[in-house]
N, C-alpha and C. Protein backbone atom coordinates (compact mmCIF):
# COMPACT_ATOMS: atom_id res chain seq x y z
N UNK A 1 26.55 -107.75 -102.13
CA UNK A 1 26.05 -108.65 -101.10
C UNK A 1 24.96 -107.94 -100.31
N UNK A 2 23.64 -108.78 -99.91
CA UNK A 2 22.97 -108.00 -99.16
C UNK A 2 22.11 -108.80 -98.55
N UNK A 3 22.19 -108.54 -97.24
CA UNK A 3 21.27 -109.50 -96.16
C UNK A 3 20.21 -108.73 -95.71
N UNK A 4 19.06 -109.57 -94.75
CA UNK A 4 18.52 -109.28 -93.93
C UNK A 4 18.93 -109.17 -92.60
N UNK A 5 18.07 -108.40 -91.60
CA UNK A 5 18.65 -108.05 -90.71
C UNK A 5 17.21 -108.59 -89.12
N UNK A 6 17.01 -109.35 -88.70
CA UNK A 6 16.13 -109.97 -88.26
C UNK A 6 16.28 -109.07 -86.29
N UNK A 7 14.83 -109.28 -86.28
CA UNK A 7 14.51 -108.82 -84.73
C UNK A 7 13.68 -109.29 -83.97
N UNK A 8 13.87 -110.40 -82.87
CA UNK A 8 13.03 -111.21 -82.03
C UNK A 8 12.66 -110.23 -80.89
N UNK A 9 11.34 -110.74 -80.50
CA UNK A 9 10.88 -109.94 -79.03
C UNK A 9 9.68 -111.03 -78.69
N UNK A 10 9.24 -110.51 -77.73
CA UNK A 10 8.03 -111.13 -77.53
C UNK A 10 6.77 -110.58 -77.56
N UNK A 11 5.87 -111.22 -78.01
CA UNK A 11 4.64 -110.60 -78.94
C UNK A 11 4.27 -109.99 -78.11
N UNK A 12 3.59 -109.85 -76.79
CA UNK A 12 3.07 -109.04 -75.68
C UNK A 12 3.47 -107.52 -75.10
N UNK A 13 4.90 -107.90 -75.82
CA UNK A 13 5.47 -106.60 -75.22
C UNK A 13 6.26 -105.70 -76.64
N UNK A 14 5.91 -106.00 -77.87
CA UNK A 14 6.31 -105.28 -78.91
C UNK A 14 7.52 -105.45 -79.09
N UNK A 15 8.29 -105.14 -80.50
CA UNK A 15 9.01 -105.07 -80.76
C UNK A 15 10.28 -103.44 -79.99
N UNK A 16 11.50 -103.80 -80.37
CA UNK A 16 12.39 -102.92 -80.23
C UNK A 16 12.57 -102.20 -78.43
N UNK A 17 11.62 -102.51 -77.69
CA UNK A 17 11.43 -102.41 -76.45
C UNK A 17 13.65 -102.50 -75.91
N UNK A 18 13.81 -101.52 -74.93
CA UNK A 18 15.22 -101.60 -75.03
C UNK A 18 15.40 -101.09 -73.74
N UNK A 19 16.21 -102.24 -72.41
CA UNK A 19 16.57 -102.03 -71.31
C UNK A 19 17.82 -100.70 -71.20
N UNK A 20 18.10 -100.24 -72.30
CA UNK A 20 19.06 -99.53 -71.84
C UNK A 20 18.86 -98.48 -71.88
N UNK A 21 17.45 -97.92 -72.47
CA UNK A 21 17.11 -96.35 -72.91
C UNK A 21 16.66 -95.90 -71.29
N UNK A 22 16.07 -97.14 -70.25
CA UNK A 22 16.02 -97.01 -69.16
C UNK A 22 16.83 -96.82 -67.79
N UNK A 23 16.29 -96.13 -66.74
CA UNK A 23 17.42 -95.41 -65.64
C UNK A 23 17.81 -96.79 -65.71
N UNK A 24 19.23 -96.65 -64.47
CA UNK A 24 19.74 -97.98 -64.55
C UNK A 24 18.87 -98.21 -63.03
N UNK A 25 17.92 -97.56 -62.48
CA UNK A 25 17.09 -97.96 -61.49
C UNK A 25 15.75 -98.78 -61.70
N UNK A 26 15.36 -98.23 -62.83
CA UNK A 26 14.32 -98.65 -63.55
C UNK A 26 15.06 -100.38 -64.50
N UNK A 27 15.52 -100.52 -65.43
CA UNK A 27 16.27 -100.82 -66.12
C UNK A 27 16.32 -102.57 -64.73
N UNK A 28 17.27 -102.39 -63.57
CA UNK A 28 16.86 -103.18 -62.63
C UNK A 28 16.04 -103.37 -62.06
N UNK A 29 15.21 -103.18 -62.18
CA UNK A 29 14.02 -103.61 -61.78
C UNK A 29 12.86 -104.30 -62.53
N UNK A 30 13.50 -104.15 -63.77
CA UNK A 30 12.75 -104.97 -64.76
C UNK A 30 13.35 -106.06 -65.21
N UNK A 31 14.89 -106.25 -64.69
CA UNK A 31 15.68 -107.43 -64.90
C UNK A 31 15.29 -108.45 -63.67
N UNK A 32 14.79 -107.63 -62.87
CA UNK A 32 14.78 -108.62 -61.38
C UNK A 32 13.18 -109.50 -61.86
N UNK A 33 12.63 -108.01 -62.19
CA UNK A 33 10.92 -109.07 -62.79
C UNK A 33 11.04 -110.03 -63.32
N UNK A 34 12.24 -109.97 -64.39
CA UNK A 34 12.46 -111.21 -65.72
C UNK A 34 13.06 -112.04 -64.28
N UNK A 35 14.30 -111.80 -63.97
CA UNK A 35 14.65 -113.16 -63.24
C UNK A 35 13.21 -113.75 -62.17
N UNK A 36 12.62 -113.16 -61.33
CA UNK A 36 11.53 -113.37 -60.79
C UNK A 36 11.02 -114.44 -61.88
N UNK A 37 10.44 -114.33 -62.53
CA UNK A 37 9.75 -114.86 -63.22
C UNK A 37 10.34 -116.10 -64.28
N UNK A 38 11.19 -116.04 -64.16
CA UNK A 38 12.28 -117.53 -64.48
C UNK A 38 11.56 -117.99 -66.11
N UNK A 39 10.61 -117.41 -66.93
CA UNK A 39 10.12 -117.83 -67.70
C UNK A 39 10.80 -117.76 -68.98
N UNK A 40 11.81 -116.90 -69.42
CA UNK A 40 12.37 -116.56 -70.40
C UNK A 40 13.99 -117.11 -70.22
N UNK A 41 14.73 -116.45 -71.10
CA UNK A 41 16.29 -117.19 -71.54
C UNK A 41 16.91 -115.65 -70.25
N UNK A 42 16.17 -114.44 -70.36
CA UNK A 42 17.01 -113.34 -69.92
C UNK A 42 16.73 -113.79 -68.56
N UNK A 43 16.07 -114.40 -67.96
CA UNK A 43 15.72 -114.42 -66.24
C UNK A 43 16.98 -115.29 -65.84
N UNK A 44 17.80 -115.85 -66.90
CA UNK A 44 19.35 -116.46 -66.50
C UNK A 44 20.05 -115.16 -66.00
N UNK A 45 20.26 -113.66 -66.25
CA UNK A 45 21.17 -112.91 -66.15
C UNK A 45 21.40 -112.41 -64.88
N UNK A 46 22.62 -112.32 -64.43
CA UNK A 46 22.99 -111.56 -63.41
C UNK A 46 22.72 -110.42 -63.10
N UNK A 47 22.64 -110.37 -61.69
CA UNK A 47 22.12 -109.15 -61.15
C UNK A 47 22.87 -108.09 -61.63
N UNK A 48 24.39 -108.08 -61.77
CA UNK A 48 24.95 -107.34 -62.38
C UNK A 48 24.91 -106.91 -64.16
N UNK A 49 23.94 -107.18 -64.69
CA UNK A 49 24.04 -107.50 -66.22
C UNK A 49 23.91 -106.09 -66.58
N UNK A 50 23.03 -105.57 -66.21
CA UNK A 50 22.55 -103.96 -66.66
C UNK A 50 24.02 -102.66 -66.77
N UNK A 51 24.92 -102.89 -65.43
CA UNK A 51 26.02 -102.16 -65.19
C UNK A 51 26.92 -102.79 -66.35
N UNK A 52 27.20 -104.13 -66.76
CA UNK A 52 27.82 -104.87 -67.56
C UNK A 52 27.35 -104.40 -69.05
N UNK A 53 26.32 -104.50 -69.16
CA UNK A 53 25.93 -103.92 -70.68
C UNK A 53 25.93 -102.78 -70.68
N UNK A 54 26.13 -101.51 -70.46
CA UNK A 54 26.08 -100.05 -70.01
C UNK A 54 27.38 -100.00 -70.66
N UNK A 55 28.41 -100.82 -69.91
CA UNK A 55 29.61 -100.80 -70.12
C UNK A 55 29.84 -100.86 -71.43
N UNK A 56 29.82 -102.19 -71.89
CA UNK A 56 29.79 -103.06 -73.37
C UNK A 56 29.44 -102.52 -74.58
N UNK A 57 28.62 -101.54 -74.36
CA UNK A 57 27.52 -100.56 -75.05
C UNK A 57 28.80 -99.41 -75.43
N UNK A 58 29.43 -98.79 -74.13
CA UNK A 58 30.01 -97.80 -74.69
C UNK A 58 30.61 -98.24 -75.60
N UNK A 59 31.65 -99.06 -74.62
CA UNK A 59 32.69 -99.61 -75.78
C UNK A 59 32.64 -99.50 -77.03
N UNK A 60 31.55 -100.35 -77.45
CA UNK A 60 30.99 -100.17 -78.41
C UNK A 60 30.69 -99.42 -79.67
N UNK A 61 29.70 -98.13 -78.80
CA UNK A 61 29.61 -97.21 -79.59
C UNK A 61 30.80 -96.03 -79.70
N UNK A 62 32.18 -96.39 -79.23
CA UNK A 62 33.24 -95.50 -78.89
C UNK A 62 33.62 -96.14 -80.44
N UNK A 63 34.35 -97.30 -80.38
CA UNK A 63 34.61 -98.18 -81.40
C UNK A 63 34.15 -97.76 -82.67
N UNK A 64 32.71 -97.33 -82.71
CA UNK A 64 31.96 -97.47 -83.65
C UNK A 64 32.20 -95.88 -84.17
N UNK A 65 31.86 -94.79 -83.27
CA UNK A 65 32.76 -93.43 -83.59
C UNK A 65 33.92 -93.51 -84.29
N UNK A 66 34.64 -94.31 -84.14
CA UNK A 66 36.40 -94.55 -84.18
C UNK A 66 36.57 -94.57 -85.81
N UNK A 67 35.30 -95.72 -85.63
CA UNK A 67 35.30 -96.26 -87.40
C UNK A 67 34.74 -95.45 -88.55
N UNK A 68 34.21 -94.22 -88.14
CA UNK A 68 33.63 -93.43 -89.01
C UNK A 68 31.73 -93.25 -88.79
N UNK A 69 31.40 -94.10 -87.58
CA UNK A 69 29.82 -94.76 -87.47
C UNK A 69 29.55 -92.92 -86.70
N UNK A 70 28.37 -92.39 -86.86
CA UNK A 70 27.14 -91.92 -86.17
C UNK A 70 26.10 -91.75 -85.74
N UNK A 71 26.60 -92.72 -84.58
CA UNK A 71 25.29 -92.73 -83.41
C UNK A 71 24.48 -91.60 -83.06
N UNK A 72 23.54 -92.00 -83.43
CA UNK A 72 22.39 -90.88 -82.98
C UNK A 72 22.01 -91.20 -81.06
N UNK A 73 21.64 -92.66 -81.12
CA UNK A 73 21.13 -92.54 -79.77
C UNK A 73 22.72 -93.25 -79.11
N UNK A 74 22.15 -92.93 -77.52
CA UNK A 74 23.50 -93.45 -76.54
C UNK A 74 23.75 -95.05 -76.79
N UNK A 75 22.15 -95.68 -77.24
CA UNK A 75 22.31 -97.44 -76.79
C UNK A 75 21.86 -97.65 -77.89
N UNK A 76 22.25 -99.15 -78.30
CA UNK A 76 21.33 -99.28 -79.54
C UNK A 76 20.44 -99.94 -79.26
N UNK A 77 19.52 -100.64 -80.39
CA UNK A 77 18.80 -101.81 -80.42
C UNK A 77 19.37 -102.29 -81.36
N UNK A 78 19.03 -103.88 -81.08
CA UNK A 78 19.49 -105.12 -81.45
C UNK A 78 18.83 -105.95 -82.59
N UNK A 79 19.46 -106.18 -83.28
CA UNK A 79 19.79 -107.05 -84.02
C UNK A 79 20.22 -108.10 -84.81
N UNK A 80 20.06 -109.14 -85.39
CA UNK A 80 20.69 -110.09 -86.13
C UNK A 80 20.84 -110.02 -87.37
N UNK A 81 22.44 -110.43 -87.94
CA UNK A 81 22.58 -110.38 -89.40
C UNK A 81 21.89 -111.77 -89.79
N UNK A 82 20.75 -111.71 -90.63
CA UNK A 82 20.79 -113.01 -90.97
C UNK A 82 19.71 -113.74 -90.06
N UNK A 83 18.43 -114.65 -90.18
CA UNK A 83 18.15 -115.54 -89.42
C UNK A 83 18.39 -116.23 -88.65
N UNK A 84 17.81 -116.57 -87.28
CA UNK A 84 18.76 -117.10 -86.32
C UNK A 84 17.46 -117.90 -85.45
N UNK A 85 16.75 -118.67 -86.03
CA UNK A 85 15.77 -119.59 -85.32
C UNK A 85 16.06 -119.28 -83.62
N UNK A 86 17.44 -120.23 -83.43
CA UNK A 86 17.43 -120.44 -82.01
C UNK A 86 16.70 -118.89 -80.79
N UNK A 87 17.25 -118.13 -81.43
CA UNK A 87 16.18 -116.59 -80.66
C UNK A 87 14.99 -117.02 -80.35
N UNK A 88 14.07 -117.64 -80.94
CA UNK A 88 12.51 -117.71 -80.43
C UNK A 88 12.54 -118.26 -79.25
N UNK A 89 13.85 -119.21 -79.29
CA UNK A 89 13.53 -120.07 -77.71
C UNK A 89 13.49 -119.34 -76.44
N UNK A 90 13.74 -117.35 -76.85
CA UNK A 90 13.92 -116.80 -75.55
C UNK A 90 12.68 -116.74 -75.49
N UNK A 91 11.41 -116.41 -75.89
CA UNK A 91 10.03 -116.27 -75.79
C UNK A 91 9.02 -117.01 -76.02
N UNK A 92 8.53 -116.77 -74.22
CA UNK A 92 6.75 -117.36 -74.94
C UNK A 92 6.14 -117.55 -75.91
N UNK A 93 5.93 -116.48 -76.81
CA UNK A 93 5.31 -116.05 -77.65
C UNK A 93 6.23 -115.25 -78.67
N UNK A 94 7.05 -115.73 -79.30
CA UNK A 94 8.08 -114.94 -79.98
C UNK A 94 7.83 -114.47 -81.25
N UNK A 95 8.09 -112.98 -81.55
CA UNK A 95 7.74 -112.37 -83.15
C UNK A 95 8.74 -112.18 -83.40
N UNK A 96 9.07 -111.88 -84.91
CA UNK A 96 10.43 -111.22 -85.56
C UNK A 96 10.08 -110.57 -86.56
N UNK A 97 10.57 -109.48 -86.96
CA UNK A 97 10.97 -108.64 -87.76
C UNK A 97 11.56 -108.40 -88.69
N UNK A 98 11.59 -108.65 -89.88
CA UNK A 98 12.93 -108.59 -90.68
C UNK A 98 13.25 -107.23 -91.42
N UNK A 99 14.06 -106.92 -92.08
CA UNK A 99 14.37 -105.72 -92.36
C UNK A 99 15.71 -105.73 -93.46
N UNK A 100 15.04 -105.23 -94.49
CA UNK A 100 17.16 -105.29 -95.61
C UNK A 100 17.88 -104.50 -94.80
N UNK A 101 19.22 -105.33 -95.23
CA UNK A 101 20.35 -104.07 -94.37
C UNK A 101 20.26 -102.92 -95.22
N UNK A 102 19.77 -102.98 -96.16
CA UNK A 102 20.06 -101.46 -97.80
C UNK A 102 19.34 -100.71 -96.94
N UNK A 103 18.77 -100.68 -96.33
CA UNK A 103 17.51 -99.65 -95.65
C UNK A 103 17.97 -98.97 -94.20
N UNK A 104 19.37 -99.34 -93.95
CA UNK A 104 19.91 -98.76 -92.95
C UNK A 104 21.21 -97.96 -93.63
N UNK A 105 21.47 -96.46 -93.14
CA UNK A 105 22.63 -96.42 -93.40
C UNK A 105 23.67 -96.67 -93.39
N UNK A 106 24.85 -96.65 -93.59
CA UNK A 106 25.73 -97.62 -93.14
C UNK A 106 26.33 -97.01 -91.96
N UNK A 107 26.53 -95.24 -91.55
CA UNK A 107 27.19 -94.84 -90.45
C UNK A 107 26.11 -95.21 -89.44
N UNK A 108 24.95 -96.03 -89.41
CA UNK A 108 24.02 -95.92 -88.28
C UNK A 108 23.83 -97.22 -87.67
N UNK A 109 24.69 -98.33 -87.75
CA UNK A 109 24.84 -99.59 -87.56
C UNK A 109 25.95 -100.38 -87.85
N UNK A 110 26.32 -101.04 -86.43
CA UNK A 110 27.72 -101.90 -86.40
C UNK A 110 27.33 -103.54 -86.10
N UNK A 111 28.48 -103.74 -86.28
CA UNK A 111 28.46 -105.59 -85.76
C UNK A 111 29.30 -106.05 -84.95
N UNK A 112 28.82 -107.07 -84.48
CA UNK A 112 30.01 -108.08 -83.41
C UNK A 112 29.60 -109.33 -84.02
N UNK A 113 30.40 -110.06 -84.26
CA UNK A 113 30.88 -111.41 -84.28
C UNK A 113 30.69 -111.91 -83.57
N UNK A 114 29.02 -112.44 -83.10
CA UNK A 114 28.45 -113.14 -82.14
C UNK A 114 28.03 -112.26 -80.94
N UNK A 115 27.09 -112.37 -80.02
CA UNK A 115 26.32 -111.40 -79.19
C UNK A 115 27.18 -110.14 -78.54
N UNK A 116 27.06 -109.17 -78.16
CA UNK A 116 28.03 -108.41 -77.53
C UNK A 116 28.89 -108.62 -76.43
N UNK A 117 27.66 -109.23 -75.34
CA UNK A 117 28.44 -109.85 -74.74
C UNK A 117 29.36 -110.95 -74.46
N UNK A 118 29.17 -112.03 -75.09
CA UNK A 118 30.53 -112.98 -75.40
C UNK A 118 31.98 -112.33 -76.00
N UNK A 119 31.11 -111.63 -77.07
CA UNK A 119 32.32 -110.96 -78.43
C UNK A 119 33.31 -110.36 -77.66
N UNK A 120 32.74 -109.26 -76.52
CA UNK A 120 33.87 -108.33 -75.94
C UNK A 120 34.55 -108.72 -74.50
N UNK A 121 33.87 -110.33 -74.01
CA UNK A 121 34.44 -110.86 -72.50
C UNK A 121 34.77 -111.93 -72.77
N UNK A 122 34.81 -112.80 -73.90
CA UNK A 122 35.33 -114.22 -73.92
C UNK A 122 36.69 -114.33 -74.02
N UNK A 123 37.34 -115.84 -73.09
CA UNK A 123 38.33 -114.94 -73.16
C UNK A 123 39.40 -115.92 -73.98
N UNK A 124 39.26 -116.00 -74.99
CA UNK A 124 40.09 -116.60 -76.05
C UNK A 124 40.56 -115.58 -77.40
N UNK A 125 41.51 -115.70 -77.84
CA UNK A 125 42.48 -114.88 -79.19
C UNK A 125 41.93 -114.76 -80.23
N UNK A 126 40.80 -114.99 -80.99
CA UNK A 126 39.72 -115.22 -81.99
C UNK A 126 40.19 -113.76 -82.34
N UNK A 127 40.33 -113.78 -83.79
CA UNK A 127 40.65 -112.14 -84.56
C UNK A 127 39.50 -111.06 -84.11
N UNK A 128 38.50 -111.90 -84.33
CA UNK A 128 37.11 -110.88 -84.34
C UNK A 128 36.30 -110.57 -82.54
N UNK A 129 37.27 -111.09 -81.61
CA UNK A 129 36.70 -110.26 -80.02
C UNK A 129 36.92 -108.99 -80.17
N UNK A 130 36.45 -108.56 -78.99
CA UNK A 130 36.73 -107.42 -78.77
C UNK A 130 36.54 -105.90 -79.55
N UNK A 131 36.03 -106.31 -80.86
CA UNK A 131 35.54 -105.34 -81.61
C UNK A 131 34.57 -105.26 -82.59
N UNK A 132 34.30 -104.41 -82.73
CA UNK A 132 33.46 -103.54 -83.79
C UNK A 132 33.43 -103.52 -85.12
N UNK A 133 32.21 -104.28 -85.80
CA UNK A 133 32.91 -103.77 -87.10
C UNK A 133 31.71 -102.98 -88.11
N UNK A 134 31.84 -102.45 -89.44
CA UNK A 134 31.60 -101.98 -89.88
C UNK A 134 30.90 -103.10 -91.30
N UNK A 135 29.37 -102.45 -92.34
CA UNK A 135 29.18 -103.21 -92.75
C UNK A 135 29.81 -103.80 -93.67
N UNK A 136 31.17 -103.11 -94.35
CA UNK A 136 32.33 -103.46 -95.43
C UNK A 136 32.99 -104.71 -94.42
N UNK A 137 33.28 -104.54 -93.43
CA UNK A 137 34.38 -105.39 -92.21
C UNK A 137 33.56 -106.27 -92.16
N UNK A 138 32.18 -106.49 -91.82
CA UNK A 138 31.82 -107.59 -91.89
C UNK A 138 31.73 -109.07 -92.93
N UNK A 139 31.27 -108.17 -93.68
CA UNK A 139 31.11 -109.10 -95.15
C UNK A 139 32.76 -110.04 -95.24
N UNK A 140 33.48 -108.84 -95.28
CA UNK A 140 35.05 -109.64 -95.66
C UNK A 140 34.91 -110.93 -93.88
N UNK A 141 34.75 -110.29 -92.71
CA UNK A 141 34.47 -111.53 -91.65
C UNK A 141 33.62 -112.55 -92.10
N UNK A 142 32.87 -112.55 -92.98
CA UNK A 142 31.71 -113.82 -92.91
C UNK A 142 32.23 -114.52 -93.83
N UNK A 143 33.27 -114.05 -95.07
CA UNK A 143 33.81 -114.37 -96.38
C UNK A 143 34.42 -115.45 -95.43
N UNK A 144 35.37 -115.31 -94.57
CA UNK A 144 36.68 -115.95 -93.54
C UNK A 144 36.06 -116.95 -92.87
N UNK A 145 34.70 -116.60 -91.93
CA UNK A 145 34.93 -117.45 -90.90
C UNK A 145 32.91 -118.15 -91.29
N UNK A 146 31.90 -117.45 -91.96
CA UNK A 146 31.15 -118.02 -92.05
C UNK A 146 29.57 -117.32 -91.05
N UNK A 147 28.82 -117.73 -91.27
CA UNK A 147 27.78 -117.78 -90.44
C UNK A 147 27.88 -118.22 -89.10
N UNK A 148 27.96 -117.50 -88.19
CA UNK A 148 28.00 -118.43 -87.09
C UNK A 148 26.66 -119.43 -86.67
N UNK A 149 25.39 -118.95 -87.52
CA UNK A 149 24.14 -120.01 -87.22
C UNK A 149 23.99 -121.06 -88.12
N UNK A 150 24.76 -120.84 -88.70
CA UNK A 150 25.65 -122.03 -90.02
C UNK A 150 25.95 -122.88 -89.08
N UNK A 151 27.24 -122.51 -88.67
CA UNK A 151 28.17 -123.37 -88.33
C UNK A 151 28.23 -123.80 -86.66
N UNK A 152 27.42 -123.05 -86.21
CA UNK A 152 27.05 -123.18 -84.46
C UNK A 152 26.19 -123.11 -84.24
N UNK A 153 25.05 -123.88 -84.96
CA UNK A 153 23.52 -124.09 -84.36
C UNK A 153 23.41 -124.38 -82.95
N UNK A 154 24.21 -125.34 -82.36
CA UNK A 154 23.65 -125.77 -80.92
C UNK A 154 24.20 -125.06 -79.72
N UNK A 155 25.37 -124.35 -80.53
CA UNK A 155 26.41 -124.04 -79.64
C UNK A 155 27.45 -124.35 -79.01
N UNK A 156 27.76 -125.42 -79.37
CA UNK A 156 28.81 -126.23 -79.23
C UNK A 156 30.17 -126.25 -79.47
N UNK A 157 30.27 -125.30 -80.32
CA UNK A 157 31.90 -124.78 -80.77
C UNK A 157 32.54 -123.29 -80.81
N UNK A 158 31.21 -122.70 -79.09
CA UNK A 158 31.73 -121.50 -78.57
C UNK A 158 30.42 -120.40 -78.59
N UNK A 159 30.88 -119.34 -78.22
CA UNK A 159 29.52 -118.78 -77.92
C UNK A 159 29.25 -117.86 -78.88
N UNK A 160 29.80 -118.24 -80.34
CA UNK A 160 28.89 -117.30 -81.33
C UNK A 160 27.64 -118.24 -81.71
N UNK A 161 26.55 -117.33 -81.73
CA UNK A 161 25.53 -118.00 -82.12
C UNK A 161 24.83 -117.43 -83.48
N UNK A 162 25.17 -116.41 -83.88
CA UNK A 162 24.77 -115.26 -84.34
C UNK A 162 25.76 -114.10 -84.86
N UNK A 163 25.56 -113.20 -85.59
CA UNK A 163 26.18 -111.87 -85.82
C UNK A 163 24.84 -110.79 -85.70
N UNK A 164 25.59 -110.41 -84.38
CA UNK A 164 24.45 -109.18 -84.32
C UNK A 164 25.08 -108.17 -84.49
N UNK A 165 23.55 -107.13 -84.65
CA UNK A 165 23.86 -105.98 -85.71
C UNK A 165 23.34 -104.74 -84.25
N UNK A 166 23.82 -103.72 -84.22
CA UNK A 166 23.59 -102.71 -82.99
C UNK A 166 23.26 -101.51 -84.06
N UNK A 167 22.12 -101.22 -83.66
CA UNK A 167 21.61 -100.03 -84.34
C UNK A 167 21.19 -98.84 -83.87
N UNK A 168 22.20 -98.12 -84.24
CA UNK A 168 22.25 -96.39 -83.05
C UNK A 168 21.50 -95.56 -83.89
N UNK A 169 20.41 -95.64 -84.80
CA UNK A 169 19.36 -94.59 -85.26
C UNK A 169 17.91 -95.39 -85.24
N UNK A 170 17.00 -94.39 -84.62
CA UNK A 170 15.92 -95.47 -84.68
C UNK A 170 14.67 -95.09 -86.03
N UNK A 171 15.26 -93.99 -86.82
CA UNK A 171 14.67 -93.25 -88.01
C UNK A 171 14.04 -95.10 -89.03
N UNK A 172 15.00 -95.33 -89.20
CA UNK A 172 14.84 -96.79 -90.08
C UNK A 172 14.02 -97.79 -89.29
N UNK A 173 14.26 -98.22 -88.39
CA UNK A 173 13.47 -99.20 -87.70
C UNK A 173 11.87 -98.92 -87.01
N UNK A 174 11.81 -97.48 -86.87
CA UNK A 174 10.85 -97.01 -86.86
C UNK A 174 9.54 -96.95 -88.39
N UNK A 175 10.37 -97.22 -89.53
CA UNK A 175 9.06 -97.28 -90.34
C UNK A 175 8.76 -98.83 -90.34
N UNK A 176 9.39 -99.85 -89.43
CA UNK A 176 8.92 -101.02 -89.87
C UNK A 176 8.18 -101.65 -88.24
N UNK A 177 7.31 -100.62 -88.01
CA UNK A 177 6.53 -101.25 -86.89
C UNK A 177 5.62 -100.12 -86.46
């Protein structure tokens, strides 16, 4: 089995650009610009979002240690398994990226079962909250439950929209930009 691995941003400001490699002083202050500026999907986020994803992140990459994964950097960048239209609607001017997953190693990238943040705070019994998986764990998840941009285009039957992919080496994503 082998997918692509897709990356939205907005054309002005390049690809892979990542609030978390930033202080968390800096980091807020570029969340306040986005909300200021009400123009995008992120100017919805709470003032608290930055301390919230910091968090989410470890988790994360603790999880992802657990499973055999090595993270090179502290945060990752983001990802989607798979095409996911609805992303452009966060940008003005929206580009994407695509990329085979074969071209990543496998200890250098994990998944959640829909954005990170829903996956690890929603608060319903779904097998796949709350964790991490690996690219073997996934495949057998998508065998089970499907695409979530399949099956939840509008969003309507919960907040997976997507399977994103968190990528803790930037060696690979760096030859494709």
């Amino acid at each position: 089995m082998t997918y692509t691995l897709y990356h939205y941003y907005e054309a002005e400001q390049g690809p892979f650009r990542n609030l978390s490699s930033l202080s968390i002083e800096e980091a807020s202050k570029v969340s306040e610009q986005i909300r200021l500026e009400g123009r995008s999907f992120a100017s919805q986020r709470s003032e608290e979002y930055m301390t919230i994803r910091r968090g989410l992140e470890e988790i994360a990459r603790n999880q992802f240690i657990n499973k055999g994964g090595k993270p090179k950097n502290r945060f990752p960048h983001y990802m989607t398994l798979g095409e996911c239209r609805w992303l452009e609607s966060w940008y003005k001017n929206p580009k994407m990226i695509a990329i085979d997953w074969n071209e990543f190693l496998e200890d250098s990238i994990s998944f959640t079962y829909g954005d990170l943040f829903p996956t690890m705070r929603y608060p319903d019994n779904k097998p796949y909250r709350r964790k991490i998986f690996t690219k073997a764990e996934i495949v057998t998840l998508i065998a089970e439950w499907g695409l979530p941009q399949e099956w939840n285009k509008d969003g309507e039957k919960g907040p997976e929209r997507y399977i994103e992919v968190q990528i803790w080496d930037e060696e690979t994503i760096n030859r494709f930009w």
